[in-house]
PDB file of N, CA and C in Angstrom:
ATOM      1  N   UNK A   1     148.245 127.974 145.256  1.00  0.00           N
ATOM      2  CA  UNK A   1     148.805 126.723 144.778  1.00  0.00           C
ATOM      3  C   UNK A   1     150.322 126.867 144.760  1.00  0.00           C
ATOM      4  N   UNK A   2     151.031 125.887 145.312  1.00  0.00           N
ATOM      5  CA  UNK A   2     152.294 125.962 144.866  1.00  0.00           C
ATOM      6  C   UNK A   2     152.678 125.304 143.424  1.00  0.00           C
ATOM      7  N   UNK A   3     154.377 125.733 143.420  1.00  0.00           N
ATOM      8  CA  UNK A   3     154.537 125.337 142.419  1.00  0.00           C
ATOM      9  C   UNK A   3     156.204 125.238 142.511  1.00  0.00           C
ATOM     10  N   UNK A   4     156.498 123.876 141.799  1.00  0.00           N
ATOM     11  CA  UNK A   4     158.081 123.595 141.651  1.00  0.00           C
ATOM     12  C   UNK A   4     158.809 124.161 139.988  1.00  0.00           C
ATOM     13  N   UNK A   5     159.876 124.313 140.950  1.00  0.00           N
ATOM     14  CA  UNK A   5     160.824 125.332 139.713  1.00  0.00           C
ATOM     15  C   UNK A   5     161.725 124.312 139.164  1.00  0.00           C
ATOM     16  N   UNK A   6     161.598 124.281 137.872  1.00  0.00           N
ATOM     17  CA  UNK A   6     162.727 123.058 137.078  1.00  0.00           C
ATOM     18  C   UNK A   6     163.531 123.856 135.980  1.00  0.00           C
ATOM     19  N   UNK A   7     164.748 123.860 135.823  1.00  0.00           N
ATOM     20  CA  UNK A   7     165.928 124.542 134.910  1.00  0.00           C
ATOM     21  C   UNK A   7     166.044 123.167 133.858  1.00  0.00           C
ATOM     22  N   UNK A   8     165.502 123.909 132.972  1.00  0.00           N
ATOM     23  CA  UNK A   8     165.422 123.461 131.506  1.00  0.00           C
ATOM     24  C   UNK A   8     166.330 124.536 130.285  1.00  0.00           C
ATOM     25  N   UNK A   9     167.340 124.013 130.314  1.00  0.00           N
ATOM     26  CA  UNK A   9     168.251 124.472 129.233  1.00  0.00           C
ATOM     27  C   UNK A   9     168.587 126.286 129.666  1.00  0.00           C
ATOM     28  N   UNK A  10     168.923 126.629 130.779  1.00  0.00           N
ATOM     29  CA  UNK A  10     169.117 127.882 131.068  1.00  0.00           C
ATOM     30  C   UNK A  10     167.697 128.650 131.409  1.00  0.00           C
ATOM     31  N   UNK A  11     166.337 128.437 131.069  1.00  0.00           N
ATOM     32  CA  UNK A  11     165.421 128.834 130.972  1.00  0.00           C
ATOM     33  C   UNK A  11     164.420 128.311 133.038  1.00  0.00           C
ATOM     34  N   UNK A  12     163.767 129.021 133.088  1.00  0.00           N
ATOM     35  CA  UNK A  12     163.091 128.550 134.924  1.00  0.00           C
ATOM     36  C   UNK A  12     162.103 128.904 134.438  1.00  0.00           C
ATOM     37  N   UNK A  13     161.886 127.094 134.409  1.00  0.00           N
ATOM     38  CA  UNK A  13     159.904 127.443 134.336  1.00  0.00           C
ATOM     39  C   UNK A  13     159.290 126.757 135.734  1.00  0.00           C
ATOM     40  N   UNK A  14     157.821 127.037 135.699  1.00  0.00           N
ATOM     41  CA  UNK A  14     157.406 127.045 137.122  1.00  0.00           C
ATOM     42  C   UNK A  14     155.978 126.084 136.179  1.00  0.00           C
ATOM     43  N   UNK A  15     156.239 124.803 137.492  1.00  0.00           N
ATOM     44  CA  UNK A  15     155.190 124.027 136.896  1.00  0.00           C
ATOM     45  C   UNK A  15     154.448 123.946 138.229  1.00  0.00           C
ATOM     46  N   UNK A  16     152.484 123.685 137.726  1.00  0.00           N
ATOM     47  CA  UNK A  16     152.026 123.783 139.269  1.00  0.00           C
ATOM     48  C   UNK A  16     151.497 122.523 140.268  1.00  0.00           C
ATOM     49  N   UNK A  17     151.570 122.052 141.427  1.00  0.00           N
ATOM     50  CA  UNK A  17     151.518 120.897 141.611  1.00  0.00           C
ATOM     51  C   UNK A  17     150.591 119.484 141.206  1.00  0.00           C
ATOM     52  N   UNK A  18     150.852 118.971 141.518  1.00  0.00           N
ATOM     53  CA  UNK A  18     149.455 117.964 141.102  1.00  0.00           C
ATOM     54  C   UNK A  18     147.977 118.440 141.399  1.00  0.00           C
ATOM     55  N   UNK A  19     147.295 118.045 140.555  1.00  0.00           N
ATOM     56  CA  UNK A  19     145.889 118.449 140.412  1.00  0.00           C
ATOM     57  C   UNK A  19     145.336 117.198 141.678  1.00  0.00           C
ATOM     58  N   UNK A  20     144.178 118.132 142.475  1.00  0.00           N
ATOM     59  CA  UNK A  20     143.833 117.054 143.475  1.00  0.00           C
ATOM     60  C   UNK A  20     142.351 117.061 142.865  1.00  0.00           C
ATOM     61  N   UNK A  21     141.711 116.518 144.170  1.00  0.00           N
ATOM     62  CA  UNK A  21     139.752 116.181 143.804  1.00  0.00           C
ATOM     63  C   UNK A  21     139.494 117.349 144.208  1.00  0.00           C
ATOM     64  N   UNK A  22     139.865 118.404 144.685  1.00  0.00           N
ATOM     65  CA  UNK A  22     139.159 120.083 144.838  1.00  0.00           C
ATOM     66  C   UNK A  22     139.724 121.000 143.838  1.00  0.00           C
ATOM     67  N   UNK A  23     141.056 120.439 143.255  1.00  0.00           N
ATOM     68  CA  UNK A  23     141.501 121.252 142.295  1.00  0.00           C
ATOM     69  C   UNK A  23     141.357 120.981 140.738  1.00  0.00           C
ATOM     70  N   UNK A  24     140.920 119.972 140.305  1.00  0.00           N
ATOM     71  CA  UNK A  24     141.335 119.517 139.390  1.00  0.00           C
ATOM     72  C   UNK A  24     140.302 120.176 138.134  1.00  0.00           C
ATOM     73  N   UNK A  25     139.029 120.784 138.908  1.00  0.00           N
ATOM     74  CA  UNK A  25     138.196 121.321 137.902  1.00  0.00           C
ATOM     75  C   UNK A  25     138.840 123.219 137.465  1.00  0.00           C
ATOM     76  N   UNK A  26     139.938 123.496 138.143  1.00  0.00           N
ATOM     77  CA  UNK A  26     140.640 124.536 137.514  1.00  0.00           C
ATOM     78  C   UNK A  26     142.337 124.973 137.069  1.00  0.00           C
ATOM     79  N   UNK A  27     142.343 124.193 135.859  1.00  0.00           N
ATOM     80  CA  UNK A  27     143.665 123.929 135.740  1.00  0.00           C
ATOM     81  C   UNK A  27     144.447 124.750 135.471  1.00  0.00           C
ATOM     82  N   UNK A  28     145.544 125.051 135.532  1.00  0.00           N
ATOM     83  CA  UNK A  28     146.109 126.035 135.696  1.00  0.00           C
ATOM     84  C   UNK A  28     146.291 126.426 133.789  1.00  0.00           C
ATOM     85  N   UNK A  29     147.064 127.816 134.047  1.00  0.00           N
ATOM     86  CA  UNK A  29     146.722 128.867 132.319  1.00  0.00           C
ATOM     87  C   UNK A  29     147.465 127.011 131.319  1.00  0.00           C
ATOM     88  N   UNK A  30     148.234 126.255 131.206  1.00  0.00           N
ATOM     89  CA  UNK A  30     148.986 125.783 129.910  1.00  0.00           C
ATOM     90  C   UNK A  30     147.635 124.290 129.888  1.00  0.00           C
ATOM     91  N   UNK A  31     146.962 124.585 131.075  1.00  0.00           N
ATOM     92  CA  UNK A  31     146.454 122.967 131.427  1.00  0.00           C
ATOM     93  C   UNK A  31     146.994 121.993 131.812  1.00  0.00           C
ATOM     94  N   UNK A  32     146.285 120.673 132.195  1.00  0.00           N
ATOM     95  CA  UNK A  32     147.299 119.706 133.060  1.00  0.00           C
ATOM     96  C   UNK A  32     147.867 118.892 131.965  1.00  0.00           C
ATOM     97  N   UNK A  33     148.919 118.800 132.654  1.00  0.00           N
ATOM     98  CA  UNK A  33     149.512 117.111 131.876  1.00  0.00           C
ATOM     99  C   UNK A  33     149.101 115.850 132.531  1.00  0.00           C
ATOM    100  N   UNK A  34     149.333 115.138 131.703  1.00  0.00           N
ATOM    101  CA  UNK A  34     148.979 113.329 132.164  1.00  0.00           C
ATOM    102  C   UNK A  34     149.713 113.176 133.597  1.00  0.00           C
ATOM    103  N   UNK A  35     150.708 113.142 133.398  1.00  0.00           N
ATOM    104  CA  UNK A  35     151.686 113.268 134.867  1.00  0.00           C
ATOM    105  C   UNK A  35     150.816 113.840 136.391  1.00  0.00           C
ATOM    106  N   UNK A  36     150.517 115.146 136.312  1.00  0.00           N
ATOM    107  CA  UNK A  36     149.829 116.088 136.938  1.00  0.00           C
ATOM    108  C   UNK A  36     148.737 115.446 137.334  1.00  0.00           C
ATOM    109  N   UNK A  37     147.811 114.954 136.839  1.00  0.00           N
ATOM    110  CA  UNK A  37     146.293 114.047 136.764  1.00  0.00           C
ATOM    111  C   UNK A  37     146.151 112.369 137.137  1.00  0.00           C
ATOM    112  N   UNK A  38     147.406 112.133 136.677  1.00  0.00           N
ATOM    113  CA  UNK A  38     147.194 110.669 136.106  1.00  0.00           C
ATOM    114  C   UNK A  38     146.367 109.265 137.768  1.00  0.00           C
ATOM    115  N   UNK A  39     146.818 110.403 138.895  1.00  0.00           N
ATOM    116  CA  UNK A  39     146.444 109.575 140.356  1.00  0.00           C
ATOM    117  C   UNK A  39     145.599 110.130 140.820  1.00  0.00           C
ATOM    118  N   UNK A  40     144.607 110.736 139.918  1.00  0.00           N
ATOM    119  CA  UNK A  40     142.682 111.432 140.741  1.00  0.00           C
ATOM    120  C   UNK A  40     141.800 110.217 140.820  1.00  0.00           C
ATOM    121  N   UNK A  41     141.539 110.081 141.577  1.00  0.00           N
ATOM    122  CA  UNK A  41     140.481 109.065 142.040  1.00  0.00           C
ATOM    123  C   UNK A  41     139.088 109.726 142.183  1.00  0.00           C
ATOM    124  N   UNK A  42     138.688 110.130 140.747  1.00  0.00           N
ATOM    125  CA  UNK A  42     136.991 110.965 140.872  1.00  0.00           C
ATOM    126  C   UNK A  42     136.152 109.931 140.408  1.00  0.00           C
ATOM    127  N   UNK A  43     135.238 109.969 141.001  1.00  0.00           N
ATOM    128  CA  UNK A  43     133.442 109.360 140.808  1.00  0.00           C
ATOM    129  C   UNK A  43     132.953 109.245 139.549  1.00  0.00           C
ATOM    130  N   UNK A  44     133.980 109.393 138.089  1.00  0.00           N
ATOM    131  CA  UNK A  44     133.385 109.799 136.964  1.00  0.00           C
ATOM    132  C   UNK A  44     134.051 109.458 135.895  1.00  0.00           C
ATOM    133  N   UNK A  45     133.796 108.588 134.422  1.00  0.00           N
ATOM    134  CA  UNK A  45     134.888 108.666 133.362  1.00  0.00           C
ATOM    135  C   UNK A  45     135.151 109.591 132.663  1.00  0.00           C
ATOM    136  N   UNK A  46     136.098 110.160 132.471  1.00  0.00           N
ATOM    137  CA  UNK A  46     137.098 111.211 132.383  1.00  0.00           C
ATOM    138  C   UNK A  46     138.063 110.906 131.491  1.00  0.00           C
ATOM    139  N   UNK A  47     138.259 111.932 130.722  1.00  0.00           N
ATOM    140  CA  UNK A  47     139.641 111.951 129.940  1.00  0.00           C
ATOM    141  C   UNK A  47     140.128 113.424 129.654  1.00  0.00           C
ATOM    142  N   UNK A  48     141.626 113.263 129.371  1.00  0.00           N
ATOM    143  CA  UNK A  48     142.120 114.759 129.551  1.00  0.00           C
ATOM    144  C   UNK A  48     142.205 114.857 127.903  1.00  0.00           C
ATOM    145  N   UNK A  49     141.885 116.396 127.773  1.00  0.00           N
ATOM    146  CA  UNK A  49     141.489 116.726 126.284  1.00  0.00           C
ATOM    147  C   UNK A  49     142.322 118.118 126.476  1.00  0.00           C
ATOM    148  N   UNK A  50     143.050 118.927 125.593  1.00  0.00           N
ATOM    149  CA  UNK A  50     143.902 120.097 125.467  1.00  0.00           C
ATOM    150  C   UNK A  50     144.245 120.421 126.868  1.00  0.00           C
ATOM    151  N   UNK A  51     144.765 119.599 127.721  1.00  0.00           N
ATOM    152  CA  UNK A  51     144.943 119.763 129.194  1.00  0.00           C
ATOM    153  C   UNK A  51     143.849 120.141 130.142  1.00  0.00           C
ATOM    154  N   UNK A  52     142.569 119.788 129.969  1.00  0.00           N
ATOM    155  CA  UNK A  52     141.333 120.268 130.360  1.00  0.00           C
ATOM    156  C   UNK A  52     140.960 118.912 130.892  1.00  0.00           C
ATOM    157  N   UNK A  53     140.589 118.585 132.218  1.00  0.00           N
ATOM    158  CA  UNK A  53     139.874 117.354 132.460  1.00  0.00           C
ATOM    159  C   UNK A  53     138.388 117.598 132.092  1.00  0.00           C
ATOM    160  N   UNK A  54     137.747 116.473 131.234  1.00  0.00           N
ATOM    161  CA  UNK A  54     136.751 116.495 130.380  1.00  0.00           C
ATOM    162  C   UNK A  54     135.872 115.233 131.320  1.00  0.00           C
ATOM    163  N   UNK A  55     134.361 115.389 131.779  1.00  0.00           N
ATOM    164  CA  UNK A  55     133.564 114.155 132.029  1.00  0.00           C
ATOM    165  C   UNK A  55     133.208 113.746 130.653  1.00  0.00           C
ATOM    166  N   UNK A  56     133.600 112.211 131.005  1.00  0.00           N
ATOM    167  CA  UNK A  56     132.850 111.372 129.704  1.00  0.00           C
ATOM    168  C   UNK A  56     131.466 111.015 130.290  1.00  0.00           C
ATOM    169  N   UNK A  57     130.488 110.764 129.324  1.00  0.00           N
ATOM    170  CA  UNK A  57     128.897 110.385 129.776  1.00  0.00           C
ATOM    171  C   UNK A  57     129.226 109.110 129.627  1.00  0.00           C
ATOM    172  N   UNK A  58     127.900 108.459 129.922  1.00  0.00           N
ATOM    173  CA  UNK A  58     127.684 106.809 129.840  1.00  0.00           C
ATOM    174  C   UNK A  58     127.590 106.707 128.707  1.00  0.00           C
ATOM    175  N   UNK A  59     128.282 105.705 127.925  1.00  0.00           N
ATOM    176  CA  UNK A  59     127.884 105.227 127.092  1.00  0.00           C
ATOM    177  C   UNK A  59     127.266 103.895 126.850  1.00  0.00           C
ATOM    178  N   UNK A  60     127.850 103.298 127.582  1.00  0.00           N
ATOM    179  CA  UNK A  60     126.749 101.927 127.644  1.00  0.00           C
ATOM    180  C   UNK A  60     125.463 101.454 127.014  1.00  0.00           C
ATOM    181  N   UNK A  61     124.138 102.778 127.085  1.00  0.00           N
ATOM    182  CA  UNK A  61     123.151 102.279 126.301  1.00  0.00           C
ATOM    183  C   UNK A  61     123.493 102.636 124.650  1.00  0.00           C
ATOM    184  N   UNK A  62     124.080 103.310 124.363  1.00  0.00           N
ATOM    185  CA  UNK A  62     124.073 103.805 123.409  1.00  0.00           C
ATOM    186  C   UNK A  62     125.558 102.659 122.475  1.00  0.00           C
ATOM    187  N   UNK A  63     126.062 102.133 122.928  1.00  0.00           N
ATOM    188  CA  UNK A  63     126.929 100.684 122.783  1.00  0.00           C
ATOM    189  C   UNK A  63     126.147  99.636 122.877  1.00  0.00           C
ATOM    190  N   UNK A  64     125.178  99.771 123.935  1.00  0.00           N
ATOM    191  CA  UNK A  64     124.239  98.648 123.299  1.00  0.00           C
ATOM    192  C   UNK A  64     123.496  98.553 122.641  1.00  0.00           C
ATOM    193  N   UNK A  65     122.872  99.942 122.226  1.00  0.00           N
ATOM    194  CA  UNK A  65     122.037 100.195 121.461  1.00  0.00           C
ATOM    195  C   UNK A  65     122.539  99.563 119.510  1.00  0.00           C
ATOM    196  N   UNK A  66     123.816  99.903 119.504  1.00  0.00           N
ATOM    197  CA  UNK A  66     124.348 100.132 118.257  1.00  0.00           C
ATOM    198  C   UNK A  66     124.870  98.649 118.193  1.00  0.00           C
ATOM    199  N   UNK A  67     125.424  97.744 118.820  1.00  0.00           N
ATOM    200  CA  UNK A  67     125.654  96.571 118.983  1.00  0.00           C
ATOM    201  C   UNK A  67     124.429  95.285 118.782  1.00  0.00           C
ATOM    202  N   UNK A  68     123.181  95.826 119.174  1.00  0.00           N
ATOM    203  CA  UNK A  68     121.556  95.173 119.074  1.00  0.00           C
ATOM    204  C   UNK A  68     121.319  95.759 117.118  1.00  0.00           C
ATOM    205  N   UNK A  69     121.371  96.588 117.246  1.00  0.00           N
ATOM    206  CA  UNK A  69     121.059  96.963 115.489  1.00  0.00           C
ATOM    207  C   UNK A  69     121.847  96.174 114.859  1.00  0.00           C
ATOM    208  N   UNK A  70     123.579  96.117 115.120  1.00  0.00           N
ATOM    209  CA  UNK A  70     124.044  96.049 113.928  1.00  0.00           C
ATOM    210  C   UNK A  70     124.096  94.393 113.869  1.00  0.00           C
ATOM    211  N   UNK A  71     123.706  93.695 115.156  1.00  0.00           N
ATOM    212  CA  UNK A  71     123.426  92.656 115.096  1.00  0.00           C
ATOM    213  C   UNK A  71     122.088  92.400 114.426  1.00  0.00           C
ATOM    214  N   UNK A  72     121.371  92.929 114.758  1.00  0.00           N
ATOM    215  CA  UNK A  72     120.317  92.407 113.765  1.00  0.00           C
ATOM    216  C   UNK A  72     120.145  92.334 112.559  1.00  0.00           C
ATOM    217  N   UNK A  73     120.806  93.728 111.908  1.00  0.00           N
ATOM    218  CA  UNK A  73     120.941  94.477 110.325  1.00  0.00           C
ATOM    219  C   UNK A  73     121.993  93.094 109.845  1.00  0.00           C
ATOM    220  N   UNK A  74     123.081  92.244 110.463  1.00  0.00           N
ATOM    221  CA  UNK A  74     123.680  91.239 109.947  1.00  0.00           C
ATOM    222  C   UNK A  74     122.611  90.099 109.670  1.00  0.00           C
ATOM    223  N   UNK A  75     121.849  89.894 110.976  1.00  0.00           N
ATOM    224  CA  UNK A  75     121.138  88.614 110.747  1.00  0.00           C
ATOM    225  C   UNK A  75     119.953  88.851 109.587  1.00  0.00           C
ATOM    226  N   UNK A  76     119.794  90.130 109.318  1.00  0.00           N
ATOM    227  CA  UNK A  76     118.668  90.156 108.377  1.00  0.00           C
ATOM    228  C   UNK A  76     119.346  90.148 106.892  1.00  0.00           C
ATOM    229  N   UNK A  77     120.908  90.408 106.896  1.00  0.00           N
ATOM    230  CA  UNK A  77     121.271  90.329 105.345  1.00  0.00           C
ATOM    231  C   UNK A  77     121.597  89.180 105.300  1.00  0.00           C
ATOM    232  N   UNK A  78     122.198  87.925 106.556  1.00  0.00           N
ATOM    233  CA  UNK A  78     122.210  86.497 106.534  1.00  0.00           C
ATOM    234  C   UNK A  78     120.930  85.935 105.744  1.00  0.00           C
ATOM    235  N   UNK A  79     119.744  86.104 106.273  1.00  0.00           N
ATOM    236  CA  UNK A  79     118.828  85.428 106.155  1.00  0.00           C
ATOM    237  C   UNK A  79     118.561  85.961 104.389  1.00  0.00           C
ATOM    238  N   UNK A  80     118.535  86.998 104.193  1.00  0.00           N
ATOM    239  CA  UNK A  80     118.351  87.697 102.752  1.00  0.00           C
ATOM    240  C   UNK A  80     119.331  86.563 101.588  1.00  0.00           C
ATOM    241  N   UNK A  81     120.382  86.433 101.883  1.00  0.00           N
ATOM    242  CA  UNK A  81     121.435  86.094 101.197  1.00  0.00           C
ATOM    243  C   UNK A  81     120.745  84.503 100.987  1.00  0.00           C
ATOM    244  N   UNK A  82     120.645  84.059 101.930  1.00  0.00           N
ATOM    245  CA  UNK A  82     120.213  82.523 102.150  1.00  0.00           C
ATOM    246  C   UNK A  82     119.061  82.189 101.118  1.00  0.00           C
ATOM    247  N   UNK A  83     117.888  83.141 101.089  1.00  0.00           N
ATOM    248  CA  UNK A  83     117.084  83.622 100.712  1.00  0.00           C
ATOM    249  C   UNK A  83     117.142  83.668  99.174  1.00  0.00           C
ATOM    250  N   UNK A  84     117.979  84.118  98.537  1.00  0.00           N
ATOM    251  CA  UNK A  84     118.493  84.555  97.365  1.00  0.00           C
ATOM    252  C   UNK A  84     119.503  83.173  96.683  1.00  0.00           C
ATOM    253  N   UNK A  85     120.358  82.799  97.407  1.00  0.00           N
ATOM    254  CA  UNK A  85     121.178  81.939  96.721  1.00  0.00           C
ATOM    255  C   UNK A  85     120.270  80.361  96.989  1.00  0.00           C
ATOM    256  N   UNK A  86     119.414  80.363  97.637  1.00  0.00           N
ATOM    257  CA  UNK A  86     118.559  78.907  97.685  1.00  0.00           C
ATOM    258  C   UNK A  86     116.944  79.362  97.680  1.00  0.00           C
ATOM    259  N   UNK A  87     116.146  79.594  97.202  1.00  0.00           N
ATOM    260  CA  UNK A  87     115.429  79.784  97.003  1.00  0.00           C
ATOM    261  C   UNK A  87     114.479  78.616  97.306  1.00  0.00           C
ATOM    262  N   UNK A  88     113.149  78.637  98.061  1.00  0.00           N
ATOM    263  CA  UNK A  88     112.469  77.575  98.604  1.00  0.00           C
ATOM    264  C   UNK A  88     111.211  77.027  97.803  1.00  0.00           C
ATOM    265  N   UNK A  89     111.003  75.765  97.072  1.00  0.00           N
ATOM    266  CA  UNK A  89     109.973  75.180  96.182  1.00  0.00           C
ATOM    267  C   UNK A  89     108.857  75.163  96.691  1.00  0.00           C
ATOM    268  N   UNK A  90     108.234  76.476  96.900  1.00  0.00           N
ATOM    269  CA  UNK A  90     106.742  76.112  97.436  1.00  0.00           C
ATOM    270  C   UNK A  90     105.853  76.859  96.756  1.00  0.00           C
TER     271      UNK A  90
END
């Protein structure tokens, strides 16, 4: 891998190039930065975590899952409440 040399306050540090789609699953020893990553075009949702590119899973069912409950758990304390403050003469 190459790598470009930048003079930061008297000090030469060596940063390593952009992470590509063959490289990106071994990042170099400090990890990547946002910069480094930010133009990978991979098959997968992803987010960078302690400079480590991380796969995110689907979440989708599990958003819908929790979105169907908590909709329902509302409509059932709606109906409760209704229930309670009007009470039906039969």
């Amino acid at each position: 891998m190459t790598a470009s040399t930048l003079a930061f306050m008297g000090a030469v540090m060596t940063t390593p190039q952009q992470a590509t789609e063959d490289t990106w699953m071994f990042p170099p020893a400090h990890g990547w930065t946002f910069d480094q990553v930010k133009h990978l075009e991979l098959p997968f949702n992803r987010e960078l975590v302690d400079g480590r590119i991380v796969v995110r899973g689907q979440t989708e069912f599990w958003h819908n899952r929790v979105r169907d409950r908590l909709a329902a758990a509302l409509e059932a304390a709606r109906a409760e409440s209704r229930t309670r403050l009007w009470p039906s003469n039969a």
